[in-house]
C-alpha atoms as a PDB file:
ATOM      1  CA  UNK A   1      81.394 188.715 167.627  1.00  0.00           C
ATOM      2  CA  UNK A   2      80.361 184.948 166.960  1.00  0.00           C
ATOM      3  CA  UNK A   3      80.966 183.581 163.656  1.00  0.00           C
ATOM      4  CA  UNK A   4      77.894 182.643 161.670  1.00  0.00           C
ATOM      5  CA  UNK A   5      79.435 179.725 160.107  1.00  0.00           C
ATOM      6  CA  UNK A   6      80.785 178.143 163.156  1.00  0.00           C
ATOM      7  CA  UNK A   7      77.068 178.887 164.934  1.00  0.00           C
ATOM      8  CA  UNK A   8      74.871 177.261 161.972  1.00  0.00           C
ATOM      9  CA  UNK A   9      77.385 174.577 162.220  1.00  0.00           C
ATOM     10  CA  UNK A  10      76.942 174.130 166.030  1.00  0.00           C
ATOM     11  CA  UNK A  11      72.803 174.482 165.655  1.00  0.00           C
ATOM     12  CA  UNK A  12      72.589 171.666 162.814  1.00  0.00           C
ATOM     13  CA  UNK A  13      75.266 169.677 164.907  1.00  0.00           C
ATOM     14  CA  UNK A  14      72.864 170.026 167.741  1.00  0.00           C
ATOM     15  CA  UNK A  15      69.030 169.147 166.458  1.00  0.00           C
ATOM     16  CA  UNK A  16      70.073 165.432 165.582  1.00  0.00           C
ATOM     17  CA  UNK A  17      71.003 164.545 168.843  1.00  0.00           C
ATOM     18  CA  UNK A  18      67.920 166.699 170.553  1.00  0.00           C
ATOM     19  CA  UNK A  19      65.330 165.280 168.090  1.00  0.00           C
ATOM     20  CA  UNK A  20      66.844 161.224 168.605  1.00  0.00           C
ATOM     21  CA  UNK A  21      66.703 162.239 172.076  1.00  0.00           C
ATOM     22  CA  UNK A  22      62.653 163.060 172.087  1.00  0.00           C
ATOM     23  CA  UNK A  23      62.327 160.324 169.672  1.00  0.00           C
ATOM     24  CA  UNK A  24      63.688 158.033 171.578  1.00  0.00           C
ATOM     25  CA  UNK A  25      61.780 158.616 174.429  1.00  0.00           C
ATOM     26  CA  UNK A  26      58.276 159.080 172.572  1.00  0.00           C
ATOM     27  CA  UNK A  27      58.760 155.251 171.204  1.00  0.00           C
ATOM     28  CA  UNK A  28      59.182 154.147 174.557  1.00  0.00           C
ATOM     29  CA  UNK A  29      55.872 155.535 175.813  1.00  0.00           C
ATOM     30  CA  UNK A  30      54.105 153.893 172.656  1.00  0.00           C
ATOM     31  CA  UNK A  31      52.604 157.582 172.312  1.00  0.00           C
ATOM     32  CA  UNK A  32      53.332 157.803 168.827  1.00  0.00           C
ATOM     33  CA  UNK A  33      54.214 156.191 165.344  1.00  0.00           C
ATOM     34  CA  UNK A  34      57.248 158.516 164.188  1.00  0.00           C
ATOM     35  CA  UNK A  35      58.430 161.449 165.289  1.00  0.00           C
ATOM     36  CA  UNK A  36      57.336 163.223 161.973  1.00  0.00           C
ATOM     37  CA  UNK A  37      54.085 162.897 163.212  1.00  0.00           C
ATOM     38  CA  UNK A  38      54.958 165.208 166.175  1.00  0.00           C
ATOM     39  CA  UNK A  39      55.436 167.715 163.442  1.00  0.00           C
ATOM     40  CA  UNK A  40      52.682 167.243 162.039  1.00  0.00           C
ATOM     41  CA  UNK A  41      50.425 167.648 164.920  1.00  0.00           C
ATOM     42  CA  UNK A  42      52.030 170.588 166.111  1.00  0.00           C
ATOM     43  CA  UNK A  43      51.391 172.081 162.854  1.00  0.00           C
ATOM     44  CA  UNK A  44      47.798 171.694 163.004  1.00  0.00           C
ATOM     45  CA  UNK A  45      47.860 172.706 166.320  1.00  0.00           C
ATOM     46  CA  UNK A  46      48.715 176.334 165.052  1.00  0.00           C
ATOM     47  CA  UNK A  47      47.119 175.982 161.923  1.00  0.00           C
ATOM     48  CA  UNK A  48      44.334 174.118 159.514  1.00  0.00           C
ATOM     49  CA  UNK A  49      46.294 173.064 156.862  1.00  0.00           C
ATOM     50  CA  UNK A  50      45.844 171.200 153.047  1.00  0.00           C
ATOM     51  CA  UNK A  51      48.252 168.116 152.210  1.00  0.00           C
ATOM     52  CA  UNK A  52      50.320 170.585 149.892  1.00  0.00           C
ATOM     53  CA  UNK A  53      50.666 173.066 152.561  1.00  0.00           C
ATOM     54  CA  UNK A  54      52.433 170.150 155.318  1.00  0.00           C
ATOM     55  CA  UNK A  55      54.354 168.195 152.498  1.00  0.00           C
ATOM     56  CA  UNK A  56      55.626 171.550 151.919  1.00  0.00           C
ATOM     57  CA  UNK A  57      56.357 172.234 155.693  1.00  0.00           C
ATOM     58  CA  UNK A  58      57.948 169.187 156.771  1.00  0.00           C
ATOM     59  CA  UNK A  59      59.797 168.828 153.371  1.00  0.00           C
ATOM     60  CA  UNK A  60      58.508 165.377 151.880  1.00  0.00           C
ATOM     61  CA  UNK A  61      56.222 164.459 149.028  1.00  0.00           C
ATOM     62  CA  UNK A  62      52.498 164.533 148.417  1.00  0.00           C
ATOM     63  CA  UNK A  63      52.070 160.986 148.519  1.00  0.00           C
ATOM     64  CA  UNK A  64      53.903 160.784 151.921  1.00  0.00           C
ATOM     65  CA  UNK A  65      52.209 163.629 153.479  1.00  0.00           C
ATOM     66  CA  UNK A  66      49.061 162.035 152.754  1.00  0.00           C
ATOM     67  CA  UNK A  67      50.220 158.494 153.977  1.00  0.00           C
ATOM     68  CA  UNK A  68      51.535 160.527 157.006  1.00  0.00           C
ATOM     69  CA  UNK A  69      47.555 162.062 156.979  1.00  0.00           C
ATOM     70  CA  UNK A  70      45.675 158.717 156.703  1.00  0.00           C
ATOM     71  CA  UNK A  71      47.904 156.743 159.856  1.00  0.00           C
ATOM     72  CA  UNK A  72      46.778 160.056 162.111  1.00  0.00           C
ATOM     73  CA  UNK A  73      43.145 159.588 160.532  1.00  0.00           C
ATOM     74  CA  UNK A  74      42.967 155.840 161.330  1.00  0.00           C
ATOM     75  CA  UNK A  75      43.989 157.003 164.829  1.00  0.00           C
ATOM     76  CA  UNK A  76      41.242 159.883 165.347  1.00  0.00           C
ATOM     77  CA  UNK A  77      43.790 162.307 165.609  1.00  0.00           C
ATOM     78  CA  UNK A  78      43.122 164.077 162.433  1.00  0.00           C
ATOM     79  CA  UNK A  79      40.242 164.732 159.850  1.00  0.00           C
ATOM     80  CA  UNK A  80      40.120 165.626 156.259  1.00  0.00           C
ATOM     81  CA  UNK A  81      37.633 168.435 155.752  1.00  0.00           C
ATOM     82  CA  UNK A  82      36.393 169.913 152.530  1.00  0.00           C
ATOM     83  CA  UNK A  83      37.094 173.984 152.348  1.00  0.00           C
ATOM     84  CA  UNK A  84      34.166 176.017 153.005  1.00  0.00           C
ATOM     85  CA  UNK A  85      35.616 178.477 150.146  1.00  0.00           C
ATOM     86  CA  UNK A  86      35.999 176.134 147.796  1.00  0.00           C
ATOM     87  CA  UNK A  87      34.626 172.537 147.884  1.00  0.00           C
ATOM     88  CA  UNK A  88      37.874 170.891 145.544  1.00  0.00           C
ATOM     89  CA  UNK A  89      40.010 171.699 148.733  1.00  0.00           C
ATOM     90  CA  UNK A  90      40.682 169.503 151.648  1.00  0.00           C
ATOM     91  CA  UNK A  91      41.912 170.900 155.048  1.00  0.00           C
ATOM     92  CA  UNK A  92      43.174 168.554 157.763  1.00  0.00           C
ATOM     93  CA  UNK A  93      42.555 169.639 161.156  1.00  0.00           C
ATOM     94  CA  UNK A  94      43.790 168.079 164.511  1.00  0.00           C
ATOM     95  CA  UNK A  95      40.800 166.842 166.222  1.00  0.00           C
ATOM     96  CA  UNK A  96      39.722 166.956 169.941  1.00  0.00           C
ATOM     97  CA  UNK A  97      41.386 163.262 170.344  1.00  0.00           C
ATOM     98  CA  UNK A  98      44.515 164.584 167.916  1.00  0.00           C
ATOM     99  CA  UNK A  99      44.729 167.643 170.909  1.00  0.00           C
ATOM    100  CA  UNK A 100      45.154 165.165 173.781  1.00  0.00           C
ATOM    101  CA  UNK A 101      47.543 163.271 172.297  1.00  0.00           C
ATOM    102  CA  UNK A 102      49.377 166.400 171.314  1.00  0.00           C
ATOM    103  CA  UNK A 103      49.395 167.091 175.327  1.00  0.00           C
ATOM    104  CA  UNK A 104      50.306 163.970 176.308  1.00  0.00           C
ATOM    105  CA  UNK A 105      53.389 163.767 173.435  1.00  0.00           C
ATOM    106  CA  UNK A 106      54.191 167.214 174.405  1.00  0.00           C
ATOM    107  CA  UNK A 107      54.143 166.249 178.510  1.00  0.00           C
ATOM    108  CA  UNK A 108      56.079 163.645 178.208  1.00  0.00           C
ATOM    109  CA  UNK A 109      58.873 164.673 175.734  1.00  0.00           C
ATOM    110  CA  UNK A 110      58.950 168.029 178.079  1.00  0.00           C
ATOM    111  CA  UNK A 111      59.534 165.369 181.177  1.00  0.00           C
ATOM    112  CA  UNK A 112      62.422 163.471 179.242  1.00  0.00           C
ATOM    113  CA  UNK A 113      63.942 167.441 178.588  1.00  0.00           C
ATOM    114  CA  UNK A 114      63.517 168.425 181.923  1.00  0.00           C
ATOM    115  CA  UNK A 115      65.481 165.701 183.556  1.00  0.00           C
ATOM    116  CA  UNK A 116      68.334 166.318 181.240  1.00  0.00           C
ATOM    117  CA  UNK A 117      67.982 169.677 182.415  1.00  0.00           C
ATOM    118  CA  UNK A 118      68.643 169.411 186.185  1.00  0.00           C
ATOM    119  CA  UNK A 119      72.490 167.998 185.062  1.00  0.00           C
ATOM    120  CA  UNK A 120      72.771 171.882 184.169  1.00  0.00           C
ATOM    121  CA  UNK A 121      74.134 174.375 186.406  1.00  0.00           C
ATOM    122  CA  UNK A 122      71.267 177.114 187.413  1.00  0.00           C
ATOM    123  CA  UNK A 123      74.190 179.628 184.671  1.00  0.00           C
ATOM    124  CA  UNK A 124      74.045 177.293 182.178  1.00  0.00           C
ATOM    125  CA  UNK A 125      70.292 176.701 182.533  1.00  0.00           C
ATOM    126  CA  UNK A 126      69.576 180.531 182.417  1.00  0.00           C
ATOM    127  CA  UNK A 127      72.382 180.964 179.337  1.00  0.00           C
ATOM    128  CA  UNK A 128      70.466 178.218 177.334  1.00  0.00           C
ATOM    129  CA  UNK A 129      67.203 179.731 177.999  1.00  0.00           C
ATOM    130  CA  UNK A 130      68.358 183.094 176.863  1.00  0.00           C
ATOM    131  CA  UNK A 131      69.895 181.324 173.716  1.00  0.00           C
ATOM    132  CA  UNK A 132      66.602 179.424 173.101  1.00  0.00           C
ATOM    133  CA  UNK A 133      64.750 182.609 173.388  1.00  0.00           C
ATOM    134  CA  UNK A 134      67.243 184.252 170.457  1.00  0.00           C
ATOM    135  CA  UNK A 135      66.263 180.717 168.359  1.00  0.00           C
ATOM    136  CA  UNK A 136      62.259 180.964 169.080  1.00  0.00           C
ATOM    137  CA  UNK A 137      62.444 184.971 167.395  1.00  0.00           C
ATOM    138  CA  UNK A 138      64.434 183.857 164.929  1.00  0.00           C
ATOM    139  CA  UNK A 139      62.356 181.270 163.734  1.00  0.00           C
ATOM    140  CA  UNK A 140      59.350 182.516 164.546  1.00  0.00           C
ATOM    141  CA  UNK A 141      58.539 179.715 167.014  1.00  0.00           C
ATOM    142  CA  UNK A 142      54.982 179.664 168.865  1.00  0.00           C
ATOM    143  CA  UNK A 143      54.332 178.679 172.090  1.00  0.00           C
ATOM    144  CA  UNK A 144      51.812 176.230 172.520  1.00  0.00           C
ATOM    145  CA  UNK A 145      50.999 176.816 175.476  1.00  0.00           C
ATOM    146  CA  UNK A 146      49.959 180.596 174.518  1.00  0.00           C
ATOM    147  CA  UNK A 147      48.286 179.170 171.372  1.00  0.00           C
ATOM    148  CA  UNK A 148      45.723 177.302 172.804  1.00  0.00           C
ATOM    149  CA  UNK A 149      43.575 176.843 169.922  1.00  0.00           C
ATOM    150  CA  UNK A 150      44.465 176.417 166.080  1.00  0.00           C
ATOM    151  CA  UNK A 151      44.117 178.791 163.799  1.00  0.00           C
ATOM    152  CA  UNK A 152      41.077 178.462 161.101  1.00  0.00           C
ATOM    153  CA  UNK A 153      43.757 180.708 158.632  1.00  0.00           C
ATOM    154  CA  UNK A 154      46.322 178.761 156.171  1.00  0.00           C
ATOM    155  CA  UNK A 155      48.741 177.362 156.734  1.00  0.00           C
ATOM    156  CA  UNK A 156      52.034 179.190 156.084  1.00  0.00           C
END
């Protein structure tokens, strides 16, 4: 049986490295600002969300959530819309621009991946994916590609 302390120490050894990798790659293309702004994107992809609720999710303040907010804005990416429950709430929501982008992020980080990839043996490639697939329940990861469409539910 693995140790649980060695394997959280080999996963948060890992995501640096995969994350610089995408980076990397996404500031080549010019496709986007920061790679925060990935997760942000993706985020609203899945879900409508309030400022609170994506400070919250990616773990910075207010202020910088809504700085984060207002670069996608300026871009068309994103709009700020008041709650039809209640009017003192604002929801951001990726727009129809905001899900192209997302594609064409998502395409091209998944192009970058794929050529690391093919260095793998077709074991190693099928281990990974089973190990991935362990990761994705365990985090409750959603596929994008089966989530076509955001939610109109919170964010959570």
């Amino acid at each position: 049986m693995a140790d649980t302390a060695i394997l959280a120490q080999q996963l948060l050894q890992i995501i640096p490295p995969v994350m610089q990798t995408v980076a990397a790659e996404l500031r080549k293309t010019g496709l986007l600002l920061s790679p925060s702004h990935f997760g942000v994107m993706v985020m609203l992809h899945l879900h409508t969300c309030n400022l609170s609720e994506l400070a919250e999710y990616q773990g910075v303040s207010l202020p910088t959530m809504s700085s984060t907010v207002s670069r996608l804005e300026e871009r068309g990416w994103v709009r700020r819309e008041r709650d039809a429950n209640d009017r003192r709430v604002v929801r951001v929501k990726l727009t129809a621009s905001g899900k192209r982008k997302l594609s064409q992020i998502s395409e091209q980080a998944e192009a970058r991946m794929k050529m690391l990839l093919t260095e793998l043996s077709d074991g190693d490639r099928q281990e990974l994916g089973s190990g991935l697939e362990i990761l994705r329940r365990l985090f409750g990861v959603v596929d994008l590609q089966e989530n076509g469409s955001p939610s109109s539910g919170d964010c959570d």
